[in-house]
PDB file of N, CA and C in Angstrom:
ATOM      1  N   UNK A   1       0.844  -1.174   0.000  1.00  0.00           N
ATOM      2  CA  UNK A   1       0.000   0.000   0.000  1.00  0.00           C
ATOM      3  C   UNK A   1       0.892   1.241   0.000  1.00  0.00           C
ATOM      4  N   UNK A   2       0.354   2.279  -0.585  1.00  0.00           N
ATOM      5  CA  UNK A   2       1.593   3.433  -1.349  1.00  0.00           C
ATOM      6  C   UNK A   2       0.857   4.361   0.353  1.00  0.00           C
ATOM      7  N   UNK A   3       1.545   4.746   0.828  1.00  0.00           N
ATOM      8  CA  UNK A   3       1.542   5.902   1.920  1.00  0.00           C
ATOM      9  C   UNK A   3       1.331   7.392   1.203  1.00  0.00           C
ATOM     10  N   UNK A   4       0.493   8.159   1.612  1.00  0.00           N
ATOM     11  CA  UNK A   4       0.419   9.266   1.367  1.00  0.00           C
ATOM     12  C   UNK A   4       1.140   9.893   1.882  1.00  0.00           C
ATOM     13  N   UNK A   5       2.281  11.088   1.620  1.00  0.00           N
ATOM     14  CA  UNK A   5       3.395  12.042   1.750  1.00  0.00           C
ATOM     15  C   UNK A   5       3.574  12.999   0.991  1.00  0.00           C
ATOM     16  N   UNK A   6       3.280  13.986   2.316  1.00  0.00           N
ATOM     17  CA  UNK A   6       3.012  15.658   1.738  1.00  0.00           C
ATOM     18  C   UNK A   6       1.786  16.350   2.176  1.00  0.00           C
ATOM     19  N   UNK A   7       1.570  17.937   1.802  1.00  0.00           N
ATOM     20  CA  UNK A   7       1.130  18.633   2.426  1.00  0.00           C
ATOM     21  C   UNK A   7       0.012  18.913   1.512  1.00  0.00           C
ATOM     22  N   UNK A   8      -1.052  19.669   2.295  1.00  0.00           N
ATOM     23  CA  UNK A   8      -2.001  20.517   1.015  1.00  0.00           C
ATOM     24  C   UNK A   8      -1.818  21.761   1.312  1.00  0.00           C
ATOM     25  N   UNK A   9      -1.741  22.141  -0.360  1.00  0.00           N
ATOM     26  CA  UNK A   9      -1.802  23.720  -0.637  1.00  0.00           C
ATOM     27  C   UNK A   9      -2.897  23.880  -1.521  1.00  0.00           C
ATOM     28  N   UNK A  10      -2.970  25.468  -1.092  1.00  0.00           N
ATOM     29  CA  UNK A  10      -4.349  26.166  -1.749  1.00  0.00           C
ATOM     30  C   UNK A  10      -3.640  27.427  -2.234  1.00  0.00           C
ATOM     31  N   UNK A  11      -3.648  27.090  -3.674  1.00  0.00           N
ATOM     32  CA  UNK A  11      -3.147  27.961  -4.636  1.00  0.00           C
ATOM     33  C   UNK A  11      -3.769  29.363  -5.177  1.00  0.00           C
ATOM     34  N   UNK A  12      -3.563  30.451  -5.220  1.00  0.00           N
ATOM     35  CA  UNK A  12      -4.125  31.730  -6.482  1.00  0.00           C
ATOM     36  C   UNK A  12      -4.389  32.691  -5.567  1.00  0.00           C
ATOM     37  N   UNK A  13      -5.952  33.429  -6.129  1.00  0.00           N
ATOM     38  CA  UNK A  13      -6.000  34.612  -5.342  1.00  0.00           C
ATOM     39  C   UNK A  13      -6.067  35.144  -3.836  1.00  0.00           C
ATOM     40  N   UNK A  14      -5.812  35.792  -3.216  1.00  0.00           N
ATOM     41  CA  UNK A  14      -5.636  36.129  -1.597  1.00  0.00           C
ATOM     42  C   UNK A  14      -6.757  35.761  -1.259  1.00  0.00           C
ATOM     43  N   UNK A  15      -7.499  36.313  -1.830  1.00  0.00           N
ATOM     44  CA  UNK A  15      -9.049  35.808  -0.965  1.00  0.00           C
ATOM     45  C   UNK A  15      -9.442  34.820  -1.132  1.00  0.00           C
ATOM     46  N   UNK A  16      -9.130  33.966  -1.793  1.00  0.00           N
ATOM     47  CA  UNK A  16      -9.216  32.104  -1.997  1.00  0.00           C
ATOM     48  C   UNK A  16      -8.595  31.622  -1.299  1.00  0.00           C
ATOM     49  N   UNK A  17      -6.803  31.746  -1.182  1.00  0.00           N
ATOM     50  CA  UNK A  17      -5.972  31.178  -0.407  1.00  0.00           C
ATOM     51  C   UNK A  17      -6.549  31.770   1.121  1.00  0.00           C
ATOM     52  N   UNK A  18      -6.356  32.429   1.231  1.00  0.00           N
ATOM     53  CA  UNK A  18      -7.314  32.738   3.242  1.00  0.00           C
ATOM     54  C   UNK A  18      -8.042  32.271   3.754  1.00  0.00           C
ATOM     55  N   UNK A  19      -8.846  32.197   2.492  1.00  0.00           N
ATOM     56  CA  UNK A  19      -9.838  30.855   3.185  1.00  0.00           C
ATOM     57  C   UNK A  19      -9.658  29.593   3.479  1.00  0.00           C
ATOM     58  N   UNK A  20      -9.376  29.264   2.455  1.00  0.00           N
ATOM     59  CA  UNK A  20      -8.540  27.257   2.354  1.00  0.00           C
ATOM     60  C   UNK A  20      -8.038  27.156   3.890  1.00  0.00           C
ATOM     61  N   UNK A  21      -6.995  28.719   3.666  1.00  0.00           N
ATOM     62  CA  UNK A  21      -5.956  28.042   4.673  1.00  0.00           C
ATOM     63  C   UNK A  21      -6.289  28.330   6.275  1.00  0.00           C
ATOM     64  N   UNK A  22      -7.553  28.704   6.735  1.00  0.00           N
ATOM     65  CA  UNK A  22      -8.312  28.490   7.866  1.00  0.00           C
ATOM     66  C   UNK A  22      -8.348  27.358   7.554  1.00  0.00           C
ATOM     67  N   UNK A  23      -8.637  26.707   6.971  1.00  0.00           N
ATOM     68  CA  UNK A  23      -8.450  24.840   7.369  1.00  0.00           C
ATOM     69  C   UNK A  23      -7.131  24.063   7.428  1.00  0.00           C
ATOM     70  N   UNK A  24      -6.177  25.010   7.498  1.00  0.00           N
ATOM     71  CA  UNK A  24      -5.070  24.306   7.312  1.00  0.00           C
ATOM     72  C   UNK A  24      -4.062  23.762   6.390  1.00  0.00           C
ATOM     73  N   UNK A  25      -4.582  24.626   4.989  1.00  0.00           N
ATOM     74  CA  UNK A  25      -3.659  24.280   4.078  1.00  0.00           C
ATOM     75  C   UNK A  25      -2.771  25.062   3.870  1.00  0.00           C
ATOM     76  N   UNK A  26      -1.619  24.970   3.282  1.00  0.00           N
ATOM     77  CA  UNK A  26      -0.577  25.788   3.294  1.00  0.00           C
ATOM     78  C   UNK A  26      -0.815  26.418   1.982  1.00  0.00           C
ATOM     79  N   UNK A  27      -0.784  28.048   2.471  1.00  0.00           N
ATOM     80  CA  UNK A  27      -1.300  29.156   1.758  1.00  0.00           C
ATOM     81  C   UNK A  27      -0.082  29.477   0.471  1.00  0.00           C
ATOM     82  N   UNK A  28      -0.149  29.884  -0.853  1.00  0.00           N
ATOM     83  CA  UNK A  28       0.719  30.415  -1.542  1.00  0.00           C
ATOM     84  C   UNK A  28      -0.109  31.139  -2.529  1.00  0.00           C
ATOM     85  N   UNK A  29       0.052  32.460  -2.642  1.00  0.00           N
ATOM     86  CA  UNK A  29      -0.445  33.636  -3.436  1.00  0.00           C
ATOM     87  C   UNK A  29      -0.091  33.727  -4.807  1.00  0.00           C
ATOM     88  N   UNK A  30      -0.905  33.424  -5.625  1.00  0.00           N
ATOM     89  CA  UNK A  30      -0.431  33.396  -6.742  1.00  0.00           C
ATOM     90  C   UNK A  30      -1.278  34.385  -8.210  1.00  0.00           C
ATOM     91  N   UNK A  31      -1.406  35.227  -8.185  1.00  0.00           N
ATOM     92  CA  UNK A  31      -2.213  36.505  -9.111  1.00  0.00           C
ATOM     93  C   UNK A  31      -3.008  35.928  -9.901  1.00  0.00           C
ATOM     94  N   UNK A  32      -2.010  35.425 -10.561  1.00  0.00           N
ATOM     95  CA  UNK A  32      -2.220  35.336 -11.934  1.00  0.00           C
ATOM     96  C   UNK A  32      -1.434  34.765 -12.840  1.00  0.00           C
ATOM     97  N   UNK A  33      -1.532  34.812 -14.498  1.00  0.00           N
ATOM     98  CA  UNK A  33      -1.124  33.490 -14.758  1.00  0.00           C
ATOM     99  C   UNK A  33       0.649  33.948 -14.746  1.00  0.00           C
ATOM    100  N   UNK A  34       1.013  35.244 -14.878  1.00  0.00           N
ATOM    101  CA  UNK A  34       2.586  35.848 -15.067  1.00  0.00           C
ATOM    102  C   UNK A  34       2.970  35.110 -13.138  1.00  0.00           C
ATOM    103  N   UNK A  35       2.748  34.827 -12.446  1.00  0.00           N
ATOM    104  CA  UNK A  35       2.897  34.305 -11.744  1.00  0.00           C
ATOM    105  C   UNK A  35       3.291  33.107 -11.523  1.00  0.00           C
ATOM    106  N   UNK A  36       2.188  32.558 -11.822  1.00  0.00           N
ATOM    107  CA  UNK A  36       2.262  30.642 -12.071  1.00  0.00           C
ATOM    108  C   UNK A  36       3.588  30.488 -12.215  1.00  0.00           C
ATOM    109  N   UNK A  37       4.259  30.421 -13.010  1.00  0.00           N
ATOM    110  CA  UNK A  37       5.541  29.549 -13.458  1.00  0.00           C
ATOM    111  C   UNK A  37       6.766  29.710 -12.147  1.00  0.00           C
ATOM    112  N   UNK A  38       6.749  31.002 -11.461  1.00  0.00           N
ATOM    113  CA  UNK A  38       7.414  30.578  -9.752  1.00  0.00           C
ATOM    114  C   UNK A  38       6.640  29.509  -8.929  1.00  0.00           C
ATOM    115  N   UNK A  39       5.377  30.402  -9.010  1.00  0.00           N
ATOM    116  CA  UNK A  39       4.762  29.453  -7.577  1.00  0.00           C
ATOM    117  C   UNK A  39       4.648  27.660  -8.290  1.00  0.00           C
ATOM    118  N   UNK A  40       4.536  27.180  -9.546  1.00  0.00           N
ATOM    119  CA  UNK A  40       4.790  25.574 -10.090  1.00  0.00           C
ATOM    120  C   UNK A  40       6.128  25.258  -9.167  1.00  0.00           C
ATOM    121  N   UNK A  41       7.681  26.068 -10.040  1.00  0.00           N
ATOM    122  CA  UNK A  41       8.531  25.505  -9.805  1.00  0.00           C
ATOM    123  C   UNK A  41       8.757  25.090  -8.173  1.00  0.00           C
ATOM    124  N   UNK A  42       8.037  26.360  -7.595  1.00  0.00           N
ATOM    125  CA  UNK A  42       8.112  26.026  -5.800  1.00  0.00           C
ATOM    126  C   UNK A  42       7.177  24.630  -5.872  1.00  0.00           C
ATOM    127  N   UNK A  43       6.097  24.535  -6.125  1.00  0.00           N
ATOM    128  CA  UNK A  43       5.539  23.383  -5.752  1.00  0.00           C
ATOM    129  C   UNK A  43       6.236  21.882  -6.105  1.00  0.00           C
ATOM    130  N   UNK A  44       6.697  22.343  -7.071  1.00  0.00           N
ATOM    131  CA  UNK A  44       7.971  20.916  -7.534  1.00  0.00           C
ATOM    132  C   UNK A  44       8.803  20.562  -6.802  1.00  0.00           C
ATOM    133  N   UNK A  45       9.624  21.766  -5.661  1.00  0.00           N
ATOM    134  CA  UNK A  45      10.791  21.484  -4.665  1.00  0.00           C
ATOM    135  C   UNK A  45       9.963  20.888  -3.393  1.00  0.00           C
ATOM    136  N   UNK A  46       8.489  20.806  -2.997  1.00  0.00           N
ATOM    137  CA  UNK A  46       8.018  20.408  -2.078  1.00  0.00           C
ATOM    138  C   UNK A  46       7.371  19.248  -1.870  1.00  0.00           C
ATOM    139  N   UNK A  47       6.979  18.280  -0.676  1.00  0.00           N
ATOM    140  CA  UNK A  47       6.390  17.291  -0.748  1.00  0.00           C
ATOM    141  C   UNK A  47       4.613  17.650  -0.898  1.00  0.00           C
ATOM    142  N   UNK A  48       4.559  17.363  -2.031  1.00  0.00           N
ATOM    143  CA  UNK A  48       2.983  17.927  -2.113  1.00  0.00           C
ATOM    144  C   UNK A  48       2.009  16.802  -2.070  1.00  0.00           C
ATOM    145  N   UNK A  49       0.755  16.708  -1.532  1.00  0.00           N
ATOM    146  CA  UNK A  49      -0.130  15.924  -1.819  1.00  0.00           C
ATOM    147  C   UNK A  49      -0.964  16.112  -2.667  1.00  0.00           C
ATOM    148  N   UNK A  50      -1.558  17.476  -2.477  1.00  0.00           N
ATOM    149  CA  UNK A  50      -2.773  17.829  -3.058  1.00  0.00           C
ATOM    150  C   UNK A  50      -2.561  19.384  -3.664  1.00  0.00           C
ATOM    151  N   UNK A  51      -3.390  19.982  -4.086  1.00  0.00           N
ATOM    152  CA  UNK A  51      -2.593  21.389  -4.804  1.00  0.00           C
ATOM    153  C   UNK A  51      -4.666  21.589  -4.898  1.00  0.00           C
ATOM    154  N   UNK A  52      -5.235  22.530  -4.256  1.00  0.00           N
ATOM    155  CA  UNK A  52      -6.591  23.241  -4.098  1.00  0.00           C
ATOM    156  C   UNK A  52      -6.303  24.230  -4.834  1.00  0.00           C
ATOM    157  N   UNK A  53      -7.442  24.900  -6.228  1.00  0.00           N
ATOM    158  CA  UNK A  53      -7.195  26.008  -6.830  1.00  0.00           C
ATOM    159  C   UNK A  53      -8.754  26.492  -7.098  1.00  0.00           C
ATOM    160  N   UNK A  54      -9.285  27.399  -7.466  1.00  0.00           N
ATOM    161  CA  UNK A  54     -10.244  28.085  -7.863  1.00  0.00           C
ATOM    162  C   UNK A  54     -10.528  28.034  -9.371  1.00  0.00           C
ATOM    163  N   UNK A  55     -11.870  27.869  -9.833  1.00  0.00           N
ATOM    164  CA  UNK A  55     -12.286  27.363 -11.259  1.00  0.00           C
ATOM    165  C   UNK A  55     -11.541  28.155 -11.975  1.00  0.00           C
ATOM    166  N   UNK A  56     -12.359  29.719 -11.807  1.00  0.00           N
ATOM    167  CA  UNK A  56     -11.620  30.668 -12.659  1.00  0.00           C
ATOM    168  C   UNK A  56     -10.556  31.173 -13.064  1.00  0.00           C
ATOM    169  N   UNK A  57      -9.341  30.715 -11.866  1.00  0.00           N
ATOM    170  CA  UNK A  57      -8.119  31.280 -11.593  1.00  0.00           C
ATOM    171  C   UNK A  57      -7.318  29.942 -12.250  1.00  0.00           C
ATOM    172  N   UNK A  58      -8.093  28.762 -12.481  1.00  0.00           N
ATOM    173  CA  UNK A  58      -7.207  27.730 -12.827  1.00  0.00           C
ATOM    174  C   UNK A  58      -7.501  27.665 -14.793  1.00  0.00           C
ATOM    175  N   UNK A  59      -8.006  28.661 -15.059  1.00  0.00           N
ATOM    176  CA  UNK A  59      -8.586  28.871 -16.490  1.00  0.00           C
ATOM    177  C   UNK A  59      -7.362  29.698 -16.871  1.00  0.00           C
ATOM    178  N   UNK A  60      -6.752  30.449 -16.204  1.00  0.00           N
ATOM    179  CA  UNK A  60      -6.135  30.879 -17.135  1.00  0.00           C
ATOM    180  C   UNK A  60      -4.354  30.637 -16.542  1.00  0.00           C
ATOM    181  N   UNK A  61      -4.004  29.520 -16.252  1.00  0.00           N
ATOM    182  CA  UNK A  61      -2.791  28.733 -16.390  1.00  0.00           C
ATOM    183  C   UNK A  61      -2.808  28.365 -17.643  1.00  0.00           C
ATOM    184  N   UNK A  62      -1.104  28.996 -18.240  1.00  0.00           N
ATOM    185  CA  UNK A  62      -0.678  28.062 -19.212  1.00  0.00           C
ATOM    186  C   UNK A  62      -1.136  26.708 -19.567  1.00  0.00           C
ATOM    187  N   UNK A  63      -1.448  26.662 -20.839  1.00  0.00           N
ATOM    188  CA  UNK A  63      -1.712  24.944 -21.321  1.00  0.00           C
ATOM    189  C   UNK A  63      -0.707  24.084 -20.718  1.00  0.00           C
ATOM    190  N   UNK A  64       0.541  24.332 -21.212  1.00  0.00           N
ATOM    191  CA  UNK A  64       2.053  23.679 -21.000  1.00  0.00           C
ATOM    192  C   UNK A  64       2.431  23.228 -19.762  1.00  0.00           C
ATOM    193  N   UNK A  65       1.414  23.977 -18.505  1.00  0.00           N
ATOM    194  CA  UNK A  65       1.659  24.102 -17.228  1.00  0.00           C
ATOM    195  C   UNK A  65       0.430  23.007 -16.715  1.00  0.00           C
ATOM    196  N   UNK A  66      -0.366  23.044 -17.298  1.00  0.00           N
ATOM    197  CA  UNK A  66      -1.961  21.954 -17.333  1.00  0.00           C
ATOM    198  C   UNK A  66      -1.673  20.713 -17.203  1.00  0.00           C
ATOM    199  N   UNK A  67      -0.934  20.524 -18.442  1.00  0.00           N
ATOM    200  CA  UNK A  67      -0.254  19.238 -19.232  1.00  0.00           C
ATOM    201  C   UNK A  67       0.996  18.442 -18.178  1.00  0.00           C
ATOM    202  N   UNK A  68       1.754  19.443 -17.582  1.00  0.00           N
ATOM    203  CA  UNK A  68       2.994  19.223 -16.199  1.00  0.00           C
ATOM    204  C   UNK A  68       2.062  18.763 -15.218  1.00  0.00           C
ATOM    205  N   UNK A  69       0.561  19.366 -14.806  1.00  0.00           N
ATOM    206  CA  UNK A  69      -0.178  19.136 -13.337  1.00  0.00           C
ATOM    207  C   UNK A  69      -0.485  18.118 -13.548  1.00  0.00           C
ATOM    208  N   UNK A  70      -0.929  17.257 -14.926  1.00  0.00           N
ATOM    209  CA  UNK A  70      -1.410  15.963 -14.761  1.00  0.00           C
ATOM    210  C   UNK A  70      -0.954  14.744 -15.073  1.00  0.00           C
ATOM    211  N   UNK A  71       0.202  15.056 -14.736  1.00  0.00           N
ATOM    212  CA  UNK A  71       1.280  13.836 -14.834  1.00  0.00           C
ATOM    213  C   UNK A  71       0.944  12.888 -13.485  1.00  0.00           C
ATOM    214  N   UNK A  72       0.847  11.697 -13.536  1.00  0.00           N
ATOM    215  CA  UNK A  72       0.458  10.344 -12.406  1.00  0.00           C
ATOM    216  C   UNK A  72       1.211  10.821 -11.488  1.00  0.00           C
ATOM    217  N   UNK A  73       2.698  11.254 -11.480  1.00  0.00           N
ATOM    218  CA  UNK A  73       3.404  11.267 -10.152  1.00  0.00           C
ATOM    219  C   UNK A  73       3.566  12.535  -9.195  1.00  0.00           C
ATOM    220  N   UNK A  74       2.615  13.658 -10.329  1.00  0.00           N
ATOM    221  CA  UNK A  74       2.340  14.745  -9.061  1.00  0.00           C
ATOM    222  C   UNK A  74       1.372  14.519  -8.009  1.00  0.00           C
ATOM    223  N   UNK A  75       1.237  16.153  -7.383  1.00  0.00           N
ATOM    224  CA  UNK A  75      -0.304  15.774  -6.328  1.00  0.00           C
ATOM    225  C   UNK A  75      -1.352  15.973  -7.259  1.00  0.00           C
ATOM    226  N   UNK A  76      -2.632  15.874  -6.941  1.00  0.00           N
ATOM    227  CA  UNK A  76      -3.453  15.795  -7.175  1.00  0.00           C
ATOM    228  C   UNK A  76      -4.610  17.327  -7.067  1.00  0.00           C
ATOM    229  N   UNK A  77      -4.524  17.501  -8.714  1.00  0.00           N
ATOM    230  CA  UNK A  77      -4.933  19.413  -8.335  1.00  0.00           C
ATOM    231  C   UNK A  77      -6.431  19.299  -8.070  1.00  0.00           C
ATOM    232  N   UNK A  78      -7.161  19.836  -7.182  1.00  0.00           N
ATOM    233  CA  UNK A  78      -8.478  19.506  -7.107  1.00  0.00           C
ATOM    234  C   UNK A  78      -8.608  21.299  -7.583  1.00  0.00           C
ATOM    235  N   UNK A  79      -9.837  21.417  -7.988  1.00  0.00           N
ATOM    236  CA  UNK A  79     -10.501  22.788  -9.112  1.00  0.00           C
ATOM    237  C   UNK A  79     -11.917  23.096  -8.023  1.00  0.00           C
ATOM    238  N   UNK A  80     -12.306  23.988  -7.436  1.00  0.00           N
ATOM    239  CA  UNK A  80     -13.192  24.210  -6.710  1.00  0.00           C
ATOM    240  C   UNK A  80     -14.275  25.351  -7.506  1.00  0.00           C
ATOM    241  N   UNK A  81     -15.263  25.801  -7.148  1.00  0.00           N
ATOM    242  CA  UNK A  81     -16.046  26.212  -7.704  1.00  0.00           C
ATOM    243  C   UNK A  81     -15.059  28.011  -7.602  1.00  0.00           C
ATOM    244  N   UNK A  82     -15.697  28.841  -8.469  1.00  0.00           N
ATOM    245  CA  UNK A  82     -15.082  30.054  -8.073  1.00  0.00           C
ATOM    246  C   UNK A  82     -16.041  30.802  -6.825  1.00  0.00           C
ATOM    247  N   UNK A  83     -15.185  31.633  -6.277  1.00  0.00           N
ATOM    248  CA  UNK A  83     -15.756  32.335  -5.577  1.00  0.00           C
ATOM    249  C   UNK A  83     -16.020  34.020  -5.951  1.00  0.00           C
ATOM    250  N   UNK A  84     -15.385  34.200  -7.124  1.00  0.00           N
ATOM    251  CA  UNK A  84     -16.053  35.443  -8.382  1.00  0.00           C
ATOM    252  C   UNK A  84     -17.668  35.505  -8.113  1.00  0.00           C
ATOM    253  N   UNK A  85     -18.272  34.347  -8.398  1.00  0.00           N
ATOM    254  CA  UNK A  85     -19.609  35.037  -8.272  1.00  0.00           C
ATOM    255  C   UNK A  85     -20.660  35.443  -7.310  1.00  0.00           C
ATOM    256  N   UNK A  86     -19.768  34.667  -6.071  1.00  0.00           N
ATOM    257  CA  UNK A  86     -20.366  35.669  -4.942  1.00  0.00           C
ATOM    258  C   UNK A  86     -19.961  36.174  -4.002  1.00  0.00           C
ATOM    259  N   UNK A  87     -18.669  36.828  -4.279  1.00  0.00           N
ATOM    260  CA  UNK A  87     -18.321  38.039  -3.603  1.00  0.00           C
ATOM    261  C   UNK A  87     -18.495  39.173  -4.230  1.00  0.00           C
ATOM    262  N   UNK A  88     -19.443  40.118  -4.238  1.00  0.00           N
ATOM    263  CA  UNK A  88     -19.398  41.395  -4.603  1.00  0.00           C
ATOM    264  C   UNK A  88     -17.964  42.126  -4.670  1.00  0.00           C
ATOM    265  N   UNK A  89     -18.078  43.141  -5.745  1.00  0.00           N
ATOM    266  CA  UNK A  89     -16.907  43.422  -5.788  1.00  0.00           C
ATOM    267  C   UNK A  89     -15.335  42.602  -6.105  1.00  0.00           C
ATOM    268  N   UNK A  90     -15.326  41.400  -6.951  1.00  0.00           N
ATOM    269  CA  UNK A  90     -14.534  40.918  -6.507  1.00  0.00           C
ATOM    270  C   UNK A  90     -13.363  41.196  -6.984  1.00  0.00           C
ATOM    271  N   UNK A  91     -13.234  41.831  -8.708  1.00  0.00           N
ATOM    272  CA  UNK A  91     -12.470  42.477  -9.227  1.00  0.00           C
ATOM    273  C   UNK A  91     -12.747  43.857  -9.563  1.00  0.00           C
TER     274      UNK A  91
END
């Protein structure tokens, strides 16, 4: 039986990641997509399990970067609903 090893993170906008990470996931801020390609390579140097992101915010990652997340031997990106449509104001 394969042991699970590693952490969860909750990836993208501030007000997404703040939330997640009241439950305990380890927070990393990530804008937008001129972003992405640091906060990936960080997630590559870490033991990751799981990788939490937001619908909308995961729409506009690089293809090239899509194609890297769903390789068998990463974590496992779970896509959550956005929270754009009901926070007033959100952009």
């Amino acid at each position: 039986m394969k042991e699970n090893i590693g952490k969860g993170y909750v990836l993208g906008r501030q007000l997404f990641i703040e939330l997640w990470s009241l439950l305990g996931l380890e927070p990393m801020v990530c804008e937008g997509a001129d972003d992405f390609p640091v906060c990936f390579k960080k997630l590559q140097s870490e033991e990751v399990a799981f990788v939490l992101v937001e619908s909308d915010w995961a729409e506009s990652i690089p293809e090239h970067y899509k194609r890297k997340a769903r390789l068998p031997e990463g974590p496992v990106w779970v896509v959550m609903p956005s929270l754009k449509s009901s926070v007033k104001g959100w952009e």
